[in-house]
Protein backbone atom coordinates (compact mmCIF):
# COMPACT_ATOMS: atom_id res chain seq x y z
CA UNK A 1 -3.54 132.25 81.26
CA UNK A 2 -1.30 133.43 78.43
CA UNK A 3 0.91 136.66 78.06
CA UNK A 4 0.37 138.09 74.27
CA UNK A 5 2.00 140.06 71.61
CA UNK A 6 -0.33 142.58 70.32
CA UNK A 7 -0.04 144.10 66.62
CA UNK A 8 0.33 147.98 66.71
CA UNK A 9 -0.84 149.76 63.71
CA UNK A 10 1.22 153.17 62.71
CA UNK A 11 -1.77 154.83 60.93
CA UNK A 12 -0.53 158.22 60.18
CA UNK A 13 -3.74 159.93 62.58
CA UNK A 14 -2.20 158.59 65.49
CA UNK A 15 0.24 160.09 67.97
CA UNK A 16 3.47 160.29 67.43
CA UNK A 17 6.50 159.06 69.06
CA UNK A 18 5.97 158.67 72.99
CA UNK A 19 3.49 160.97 73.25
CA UNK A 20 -0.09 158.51 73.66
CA UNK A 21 -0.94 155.73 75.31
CA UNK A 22 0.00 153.44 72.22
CA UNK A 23 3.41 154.11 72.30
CA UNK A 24 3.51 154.18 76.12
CA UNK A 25 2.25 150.55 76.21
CA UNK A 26 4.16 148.90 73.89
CA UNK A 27 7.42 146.96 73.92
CA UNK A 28 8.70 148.15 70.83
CA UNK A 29 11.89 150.83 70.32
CA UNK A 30 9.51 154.18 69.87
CA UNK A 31 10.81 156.70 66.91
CA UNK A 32 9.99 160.29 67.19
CA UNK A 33 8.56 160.80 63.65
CA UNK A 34 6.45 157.58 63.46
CA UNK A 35 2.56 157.47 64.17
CA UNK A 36 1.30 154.92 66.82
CA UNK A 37 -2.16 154.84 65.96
CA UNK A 38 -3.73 151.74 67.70
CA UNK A 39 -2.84 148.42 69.92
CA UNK A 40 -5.08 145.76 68.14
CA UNK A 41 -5.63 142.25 70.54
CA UNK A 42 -7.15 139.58 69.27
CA UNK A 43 -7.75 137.46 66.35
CA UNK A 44 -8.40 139.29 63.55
CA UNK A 45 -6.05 138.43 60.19
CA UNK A 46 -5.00 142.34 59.65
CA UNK A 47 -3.74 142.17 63.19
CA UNK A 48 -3.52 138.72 64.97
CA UNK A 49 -2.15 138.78 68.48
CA UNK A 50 0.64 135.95 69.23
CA UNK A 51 1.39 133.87 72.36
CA UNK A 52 4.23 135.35 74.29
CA UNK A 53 7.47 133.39 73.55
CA UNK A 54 5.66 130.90 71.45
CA UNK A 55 5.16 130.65 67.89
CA UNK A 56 1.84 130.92 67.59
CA UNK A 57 -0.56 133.37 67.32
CA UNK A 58 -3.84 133.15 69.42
CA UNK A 59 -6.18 131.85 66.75
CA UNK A 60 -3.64 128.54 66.39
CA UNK A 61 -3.84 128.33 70.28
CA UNK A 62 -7.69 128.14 70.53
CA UNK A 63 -7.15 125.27 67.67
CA UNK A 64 -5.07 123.41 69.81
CA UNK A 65 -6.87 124.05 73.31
CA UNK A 66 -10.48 124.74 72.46
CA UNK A 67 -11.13 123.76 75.83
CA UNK A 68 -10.07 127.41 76.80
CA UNK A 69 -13.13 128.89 75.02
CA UNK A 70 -16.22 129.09 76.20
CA UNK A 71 -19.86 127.80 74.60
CA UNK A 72 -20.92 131.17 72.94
CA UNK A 73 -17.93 131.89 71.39
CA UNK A 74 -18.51 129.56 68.36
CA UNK A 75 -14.59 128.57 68.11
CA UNK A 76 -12.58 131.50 68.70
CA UNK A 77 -13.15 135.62 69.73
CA UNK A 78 -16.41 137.43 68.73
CA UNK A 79 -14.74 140.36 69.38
CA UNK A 80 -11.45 142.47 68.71
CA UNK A 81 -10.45 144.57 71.77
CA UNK A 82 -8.40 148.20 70.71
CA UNK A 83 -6.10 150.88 72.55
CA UNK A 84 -5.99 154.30 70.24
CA UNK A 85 -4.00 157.03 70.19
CA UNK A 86 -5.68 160.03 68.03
CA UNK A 87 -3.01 162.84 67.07
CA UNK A 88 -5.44 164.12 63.94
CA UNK A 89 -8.96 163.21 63.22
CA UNK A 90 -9.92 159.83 62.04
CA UNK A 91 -12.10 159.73 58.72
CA UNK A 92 -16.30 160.67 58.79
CA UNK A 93 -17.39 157.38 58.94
CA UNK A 94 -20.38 154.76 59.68
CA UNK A 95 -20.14 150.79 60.07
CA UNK A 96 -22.37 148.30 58.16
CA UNK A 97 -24.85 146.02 59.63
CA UNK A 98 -24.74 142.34 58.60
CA UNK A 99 -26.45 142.16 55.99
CA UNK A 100 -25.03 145.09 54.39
CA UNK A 101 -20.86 143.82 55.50
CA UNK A 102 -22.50 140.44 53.62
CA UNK A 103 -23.10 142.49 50.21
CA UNK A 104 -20.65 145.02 50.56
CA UNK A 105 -17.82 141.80 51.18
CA UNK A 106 -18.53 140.04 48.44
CA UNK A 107 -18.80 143.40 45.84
CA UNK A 108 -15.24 145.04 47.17
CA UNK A 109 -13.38 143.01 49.63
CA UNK A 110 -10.41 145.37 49.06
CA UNK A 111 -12.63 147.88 50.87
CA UNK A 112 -14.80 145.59 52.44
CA UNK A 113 -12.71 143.09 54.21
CA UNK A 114 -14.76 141.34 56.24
CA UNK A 115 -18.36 140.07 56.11
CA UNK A 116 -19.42 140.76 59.33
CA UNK A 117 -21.16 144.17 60.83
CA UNK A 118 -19.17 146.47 63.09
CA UNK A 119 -20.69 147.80 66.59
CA UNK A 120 -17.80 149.38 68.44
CA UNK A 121 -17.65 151.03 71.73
CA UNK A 122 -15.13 153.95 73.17
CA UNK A 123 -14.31 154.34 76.45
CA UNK A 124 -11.75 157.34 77.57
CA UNK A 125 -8.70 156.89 78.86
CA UNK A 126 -7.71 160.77 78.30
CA UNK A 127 -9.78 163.49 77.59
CA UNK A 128 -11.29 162.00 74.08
CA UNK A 129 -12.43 164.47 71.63
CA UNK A 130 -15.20 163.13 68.81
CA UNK A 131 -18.11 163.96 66.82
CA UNK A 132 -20.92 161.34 67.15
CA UNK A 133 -24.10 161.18 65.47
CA UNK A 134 -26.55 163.88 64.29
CA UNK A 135 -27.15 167.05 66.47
CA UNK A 136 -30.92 167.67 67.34
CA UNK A 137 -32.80 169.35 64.49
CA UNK A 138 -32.80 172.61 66.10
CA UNK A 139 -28.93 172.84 66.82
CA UNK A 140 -28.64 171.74 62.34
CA UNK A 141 -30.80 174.44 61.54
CA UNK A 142 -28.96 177.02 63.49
CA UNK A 143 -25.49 175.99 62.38
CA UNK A 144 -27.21 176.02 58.31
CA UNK A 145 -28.91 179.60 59.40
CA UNK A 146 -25.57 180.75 60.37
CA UNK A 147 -23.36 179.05 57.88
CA UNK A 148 -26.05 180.83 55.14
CA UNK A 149 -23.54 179.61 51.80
CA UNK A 150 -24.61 176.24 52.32
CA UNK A 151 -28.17 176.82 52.55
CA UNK A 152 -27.18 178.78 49.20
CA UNK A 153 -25.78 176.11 47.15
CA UNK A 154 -28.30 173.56 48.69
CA UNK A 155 -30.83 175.57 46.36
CA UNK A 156 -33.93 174.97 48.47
CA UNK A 157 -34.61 176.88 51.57
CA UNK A 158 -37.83 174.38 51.90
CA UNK A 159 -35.73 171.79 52.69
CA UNK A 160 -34.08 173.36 55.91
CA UNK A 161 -37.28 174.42 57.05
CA UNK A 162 -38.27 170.29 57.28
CA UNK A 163 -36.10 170.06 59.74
CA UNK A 164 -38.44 171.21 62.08
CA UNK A 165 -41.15 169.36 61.07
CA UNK A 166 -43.25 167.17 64.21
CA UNK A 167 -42.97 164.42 61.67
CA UNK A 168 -39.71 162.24 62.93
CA UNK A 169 -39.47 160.83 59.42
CA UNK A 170 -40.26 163.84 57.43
CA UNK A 171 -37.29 165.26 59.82
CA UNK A 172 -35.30 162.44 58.93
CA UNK A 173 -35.57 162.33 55.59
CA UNK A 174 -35.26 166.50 54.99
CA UNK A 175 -31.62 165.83 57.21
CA UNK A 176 -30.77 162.63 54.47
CA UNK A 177 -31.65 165.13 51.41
CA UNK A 178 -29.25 168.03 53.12
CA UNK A 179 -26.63 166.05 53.77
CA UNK A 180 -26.22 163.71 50.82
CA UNK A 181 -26.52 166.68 48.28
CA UNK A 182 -23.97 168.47 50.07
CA UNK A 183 -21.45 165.21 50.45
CA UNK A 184 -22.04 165.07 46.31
CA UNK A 185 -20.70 168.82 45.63
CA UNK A 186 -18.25 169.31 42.94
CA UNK A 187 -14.86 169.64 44.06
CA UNK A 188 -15.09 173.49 42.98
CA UNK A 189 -18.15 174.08 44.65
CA UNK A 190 -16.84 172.34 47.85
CA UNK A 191 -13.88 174.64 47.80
CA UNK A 192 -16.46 177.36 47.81
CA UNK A 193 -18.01 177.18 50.13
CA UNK A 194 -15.23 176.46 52.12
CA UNK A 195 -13.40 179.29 51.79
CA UNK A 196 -16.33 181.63 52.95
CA UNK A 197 -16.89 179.97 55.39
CA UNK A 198 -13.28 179.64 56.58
CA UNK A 199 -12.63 183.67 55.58
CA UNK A 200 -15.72 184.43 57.98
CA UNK A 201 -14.31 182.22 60.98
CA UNK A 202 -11.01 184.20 60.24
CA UNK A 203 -12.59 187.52 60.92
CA UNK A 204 -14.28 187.30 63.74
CA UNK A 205 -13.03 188.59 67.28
CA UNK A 206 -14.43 185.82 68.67
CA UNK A 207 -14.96 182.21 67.72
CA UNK A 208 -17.12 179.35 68.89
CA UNK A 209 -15.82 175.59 69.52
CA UNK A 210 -17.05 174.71 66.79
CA UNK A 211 -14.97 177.54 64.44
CA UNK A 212 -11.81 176.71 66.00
CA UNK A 213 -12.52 172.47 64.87
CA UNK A 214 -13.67 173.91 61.55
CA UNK A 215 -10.41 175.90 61.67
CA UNK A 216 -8.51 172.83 62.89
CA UNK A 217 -9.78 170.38 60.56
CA UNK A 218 -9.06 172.67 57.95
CA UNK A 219 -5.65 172.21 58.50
CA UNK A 220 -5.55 168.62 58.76
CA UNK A 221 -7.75 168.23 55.41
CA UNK A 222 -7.80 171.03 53.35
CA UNK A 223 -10.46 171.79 50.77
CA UNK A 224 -12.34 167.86 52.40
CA UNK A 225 -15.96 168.36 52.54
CA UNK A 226 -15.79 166.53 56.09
CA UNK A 227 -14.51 170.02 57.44
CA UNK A 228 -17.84 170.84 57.79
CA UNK A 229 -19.35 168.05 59.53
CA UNK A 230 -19.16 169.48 62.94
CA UNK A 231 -22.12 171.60 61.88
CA UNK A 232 -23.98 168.28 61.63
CA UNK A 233 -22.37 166.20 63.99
CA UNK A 234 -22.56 166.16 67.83
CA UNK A 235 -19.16 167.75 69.10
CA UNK A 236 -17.89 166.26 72.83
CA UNK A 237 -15.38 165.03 74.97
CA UNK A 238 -15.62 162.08 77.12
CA UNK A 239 -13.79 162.13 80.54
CA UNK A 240 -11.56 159.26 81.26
CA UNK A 241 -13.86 156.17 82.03
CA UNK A 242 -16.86 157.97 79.95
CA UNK A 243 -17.92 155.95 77.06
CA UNK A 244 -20.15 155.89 73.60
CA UNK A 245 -21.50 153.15 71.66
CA UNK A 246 -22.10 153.02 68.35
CA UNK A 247 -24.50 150.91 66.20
CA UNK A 248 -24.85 150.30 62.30
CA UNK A 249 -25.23 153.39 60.39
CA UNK A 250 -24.36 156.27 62.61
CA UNK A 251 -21.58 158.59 61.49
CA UNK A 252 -18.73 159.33 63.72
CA UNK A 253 -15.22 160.74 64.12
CA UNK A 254 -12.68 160.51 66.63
CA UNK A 255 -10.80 163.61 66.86
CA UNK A 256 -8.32 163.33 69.64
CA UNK A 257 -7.25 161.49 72.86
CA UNK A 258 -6.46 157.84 74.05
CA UNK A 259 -9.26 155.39 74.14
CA UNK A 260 -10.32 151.68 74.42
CA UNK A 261 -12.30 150.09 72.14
CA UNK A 262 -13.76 147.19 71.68
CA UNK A 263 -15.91 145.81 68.69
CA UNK A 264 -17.66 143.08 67.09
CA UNK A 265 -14.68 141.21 64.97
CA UNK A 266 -14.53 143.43 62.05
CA UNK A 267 -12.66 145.83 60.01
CA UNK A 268 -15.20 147.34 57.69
CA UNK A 269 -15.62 150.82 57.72
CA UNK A 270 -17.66 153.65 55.35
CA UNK A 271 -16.34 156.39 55.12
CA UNK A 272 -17.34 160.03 53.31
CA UNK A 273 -14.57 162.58 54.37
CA UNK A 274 -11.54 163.53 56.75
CA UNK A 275 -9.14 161.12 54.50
CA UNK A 276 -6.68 160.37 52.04
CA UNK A 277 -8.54 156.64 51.61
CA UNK A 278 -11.34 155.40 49.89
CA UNK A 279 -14.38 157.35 49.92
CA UNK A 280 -17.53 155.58 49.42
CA UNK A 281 -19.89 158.64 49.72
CA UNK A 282 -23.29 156.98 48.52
CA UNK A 283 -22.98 153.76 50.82
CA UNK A 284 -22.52 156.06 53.89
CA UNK A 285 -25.41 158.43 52.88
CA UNK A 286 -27.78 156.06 51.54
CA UNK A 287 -27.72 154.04 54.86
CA UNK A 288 -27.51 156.43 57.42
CA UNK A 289 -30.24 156.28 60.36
CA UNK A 290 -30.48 159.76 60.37
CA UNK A 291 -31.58 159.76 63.83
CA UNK A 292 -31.10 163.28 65.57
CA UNK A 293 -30.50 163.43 69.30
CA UNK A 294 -28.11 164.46 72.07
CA UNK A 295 -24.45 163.18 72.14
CA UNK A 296 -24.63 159.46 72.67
CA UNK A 297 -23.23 158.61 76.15
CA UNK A 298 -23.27 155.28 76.76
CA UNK A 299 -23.78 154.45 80.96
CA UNK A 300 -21.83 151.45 82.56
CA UNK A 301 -22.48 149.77 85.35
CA UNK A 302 -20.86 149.36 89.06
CA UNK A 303 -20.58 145.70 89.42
CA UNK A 304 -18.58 145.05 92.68
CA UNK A 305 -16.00 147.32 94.01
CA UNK A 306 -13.40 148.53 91.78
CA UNK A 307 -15.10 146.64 88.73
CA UNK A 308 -17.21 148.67 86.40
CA UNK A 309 -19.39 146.87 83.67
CA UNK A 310 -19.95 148.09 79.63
CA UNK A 311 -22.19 145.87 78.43
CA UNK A 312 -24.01 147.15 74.80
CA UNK A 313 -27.16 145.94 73.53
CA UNK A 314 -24.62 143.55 70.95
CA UNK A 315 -24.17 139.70 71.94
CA UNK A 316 -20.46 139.87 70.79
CA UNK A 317 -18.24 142.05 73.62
CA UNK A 318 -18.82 143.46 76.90
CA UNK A 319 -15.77 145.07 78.64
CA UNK A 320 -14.76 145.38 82.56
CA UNK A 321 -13.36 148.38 83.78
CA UNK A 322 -10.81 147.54 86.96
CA UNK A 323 -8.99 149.75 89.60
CA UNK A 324 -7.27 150.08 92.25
CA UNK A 325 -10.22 148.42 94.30
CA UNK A 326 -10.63 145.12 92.95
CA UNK A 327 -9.95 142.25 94.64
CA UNK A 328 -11.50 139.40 92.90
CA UNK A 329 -10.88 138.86 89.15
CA UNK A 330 -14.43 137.30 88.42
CA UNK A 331 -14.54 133.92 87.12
CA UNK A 332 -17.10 133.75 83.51
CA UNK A 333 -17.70 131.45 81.27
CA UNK A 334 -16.36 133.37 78.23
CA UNK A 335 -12.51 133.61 77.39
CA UNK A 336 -11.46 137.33 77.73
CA UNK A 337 -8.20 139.96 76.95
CA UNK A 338 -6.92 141.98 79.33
CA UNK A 339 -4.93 145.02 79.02
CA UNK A 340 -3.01 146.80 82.06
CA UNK A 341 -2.90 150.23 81.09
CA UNK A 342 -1.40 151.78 84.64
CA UNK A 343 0.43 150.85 87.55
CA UNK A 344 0.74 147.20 88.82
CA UNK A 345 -0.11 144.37 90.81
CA UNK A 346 -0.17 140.47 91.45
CA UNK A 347 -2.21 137.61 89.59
CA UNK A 348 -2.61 135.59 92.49
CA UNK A 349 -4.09 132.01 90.79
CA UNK A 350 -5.90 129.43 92.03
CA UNK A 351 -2.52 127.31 92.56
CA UNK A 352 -1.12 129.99 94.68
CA UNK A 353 1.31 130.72 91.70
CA UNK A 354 1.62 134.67 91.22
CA UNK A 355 2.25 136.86 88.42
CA UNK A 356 3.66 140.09 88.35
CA UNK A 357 1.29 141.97 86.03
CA UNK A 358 2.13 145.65 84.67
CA UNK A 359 1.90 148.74 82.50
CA UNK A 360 1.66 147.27 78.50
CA UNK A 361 0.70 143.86 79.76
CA UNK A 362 -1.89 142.20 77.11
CA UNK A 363 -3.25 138.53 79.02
CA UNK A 364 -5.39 136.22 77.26
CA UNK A 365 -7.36 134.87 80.41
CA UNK A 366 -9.46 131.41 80.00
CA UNK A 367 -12.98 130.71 80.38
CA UNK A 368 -14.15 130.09 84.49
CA UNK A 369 -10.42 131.11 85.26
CA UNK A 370 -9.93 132.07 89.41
CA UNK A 371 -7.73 134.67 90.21
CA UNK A 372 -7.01 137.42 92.93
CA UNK A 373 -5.74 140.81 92.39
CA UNK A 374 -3.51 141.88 95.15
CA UNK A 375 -0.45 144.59 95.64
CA UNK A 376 -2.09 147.10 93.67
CA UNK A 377 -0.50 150.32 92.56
CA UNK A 378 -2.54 153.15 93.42
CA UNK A 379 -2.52 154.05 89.72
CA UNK A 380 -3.80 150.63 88.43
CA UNK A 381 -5.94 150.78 86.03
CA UNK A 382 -7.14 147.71 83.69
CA UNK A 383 -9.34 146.70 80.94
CA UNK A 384 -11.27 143.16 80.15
CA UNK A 385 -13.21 142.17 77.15
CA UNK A 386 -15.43 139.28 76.87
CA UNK A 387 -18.50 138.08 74.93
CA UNK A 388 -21.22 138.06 77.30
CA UNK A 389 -22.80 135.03 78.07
């Protein structure tokens, strides 16, 4: 077992100062003004986790001891494990699927960097406030029938109508017509429509959810088409220990809270609206599934007592939820990172050897490792990732 050093990333949508979970777990000096936007462990070159009091990072360590790894994990991680802290919205954005990471690498690797698709998975740790994937037909309809200026400038009542067609693809592709024509208005007409729809949120006595994130967005990214995708997009909150998953090609944004998140080992990401950074509109619309359904909970699974299971239909990363209850830290033939997010307790290995682990604690653990879990706070509260084998 090895203690790490995990990369924090000051993207200016995360929290600020001590405020999230970021901040709380790291070891740095925390300013007041800066943004501490995510905890990245692993191996991945934008973010490469070290060994504790070595210099190394953990990608020259599996070099030297590939022992420690086990046989899926084709010489190092599969996977790169996250914390977030979400102050303001994170862009509207999908992830490529392989093939698509392959082409999109090798034409823009500035944008593109890495070759490889991007499942990802949330689980809360606060109250976590996104929008993920497209709302039923019905619920798009009603939000266009209400929001009447963009069936206006979509020029084709028709098309709205096809939402509601017993056709899934016909559905499908009406949603992929809506949505792509609107994502390609001018920047006049975008302001447009904004602002009557913003001026009608303004006066009424009394607004829906989804007005006040419309309102809120607003603020965040004036006059950005993506102030509008709530209409589209499921709106939710996950409770702490609720958690989505997310395949290729369905749109998303985080919106606020703490979360973990754990993903295939990739940075690539599409996105359309909600930021200052590249916008690569046509990608994200052409490939879209378009699929229309409830919001996409994703159900774990009790494994023993005090040990919850996410495991995705994805061969890279499954993660272990542990608290208070756990005895046993179970031994697998995969090497795994894990973060303590609360409390405390004792590593209790199989040479009787303890360690104190705590709050902010980041352990890379190694394949068929034995353990106990004793003396634990109340409050404890850890995560594991691991490619399942």
């Amino acid at each position: 077992m090895k203690r790490l050093e995990c990369k924090i990333q000051n993207y200016k949508w995360g929290k600020k100062g001590i405020t999230g979970i970021v901040a709380q777990l790291s070891k740095q000096v925390i300013e007041e003004d800066e943004s501490y936007a995510e905890l990245w462990m692993g191996t991945h070159k934008n973010g490469p986790s070290k060994i504790e009091n070595e210099q190394i990072t953990l990608a020259e360590y599996f070099e030297k001891n590939p022992n420690v790894l086990g046989q899926y994990e084709k010489k190092g991680l599969n996977f790169l494990f996250k914390v977030l802290s979400v102050g303001t919205s994170l862009s509207v954005q999908s992830h490529p699927t392989k093939d698509q990471a392959i082409y999109l690498h090798s034409k823009d690797p500035k944008n593109y960097p890495d070759d490889n698709h991007k499942p990802e998975m949330a689980i809360a740790i606060t109250d976590f406030e996104l929008l993920c994937g497209f709302r039923k037909p019905e619920e798009i309809l009603l939000n266009l029938l209400l929001n009447k200026e963009i069936i206006e400038i979509i020029g084709d009542k028709q098309i709205t109508q096809s939402l509601m067609e017993n056709d899934e693809q016909k559905c499908k592709d009406a949603l992929k017509n809506i949505f792509t024509k609107i994502w390609f208005l001018s920047e006049d007409k975008i302001k447009d429509v904004l602002n009557k729809i913003l001026s009608r949120i303004f006066l009424k006595e009394e607004r829906t959810n989804i007005d006040d994130l419309i309102m809120r967005l607003n603020d965040q990214y004036p006059d950005d088409i993506g102030i509008i995708a709530p209409l589209f997009l499921n709106y939710f909150t996950l409770k702490p220990g609720e958690a989505t998953f997310l395949g290729p090609n369905e749109p998303h944004a985080y919106l606020y809270g703490d979360c973990v998140e754990c993903m295939a080992l990739s940075d690539n990401t599409i996105r359309a609206g909600l930021t200052p950074k590249f916008k690569d509109i046509k990608t994200l619309c052409d490939n879209l599934t378009y699929k229309m359904s409830d919001p996409p909970i994703f159900l774990p699974k009790i494994l023993s007592n005090g040990i919850v299971e996410y495991a995705p239909p994805v061969e890279e990363f499954a993660v272990h939820k542990l608290d208070d209850k756990v005895s046993i830290l179970p031994s697998i033939p995969a090497a795994s990172i894990m973060i303590i997010i609360r409390g405390e307790a004792i590593l209790l290995l199989k040479n009787d050897k303890k360690e104190e682990i705590k709050e902010g604690n980041v352990l890379f653990i190694p394949q068929l490792f034995e353990g106990k879990i004793e003396e634990k706070s109340k409050d404890f509260l850890a995560f594991r990732a691991f490619t399942p084998f």
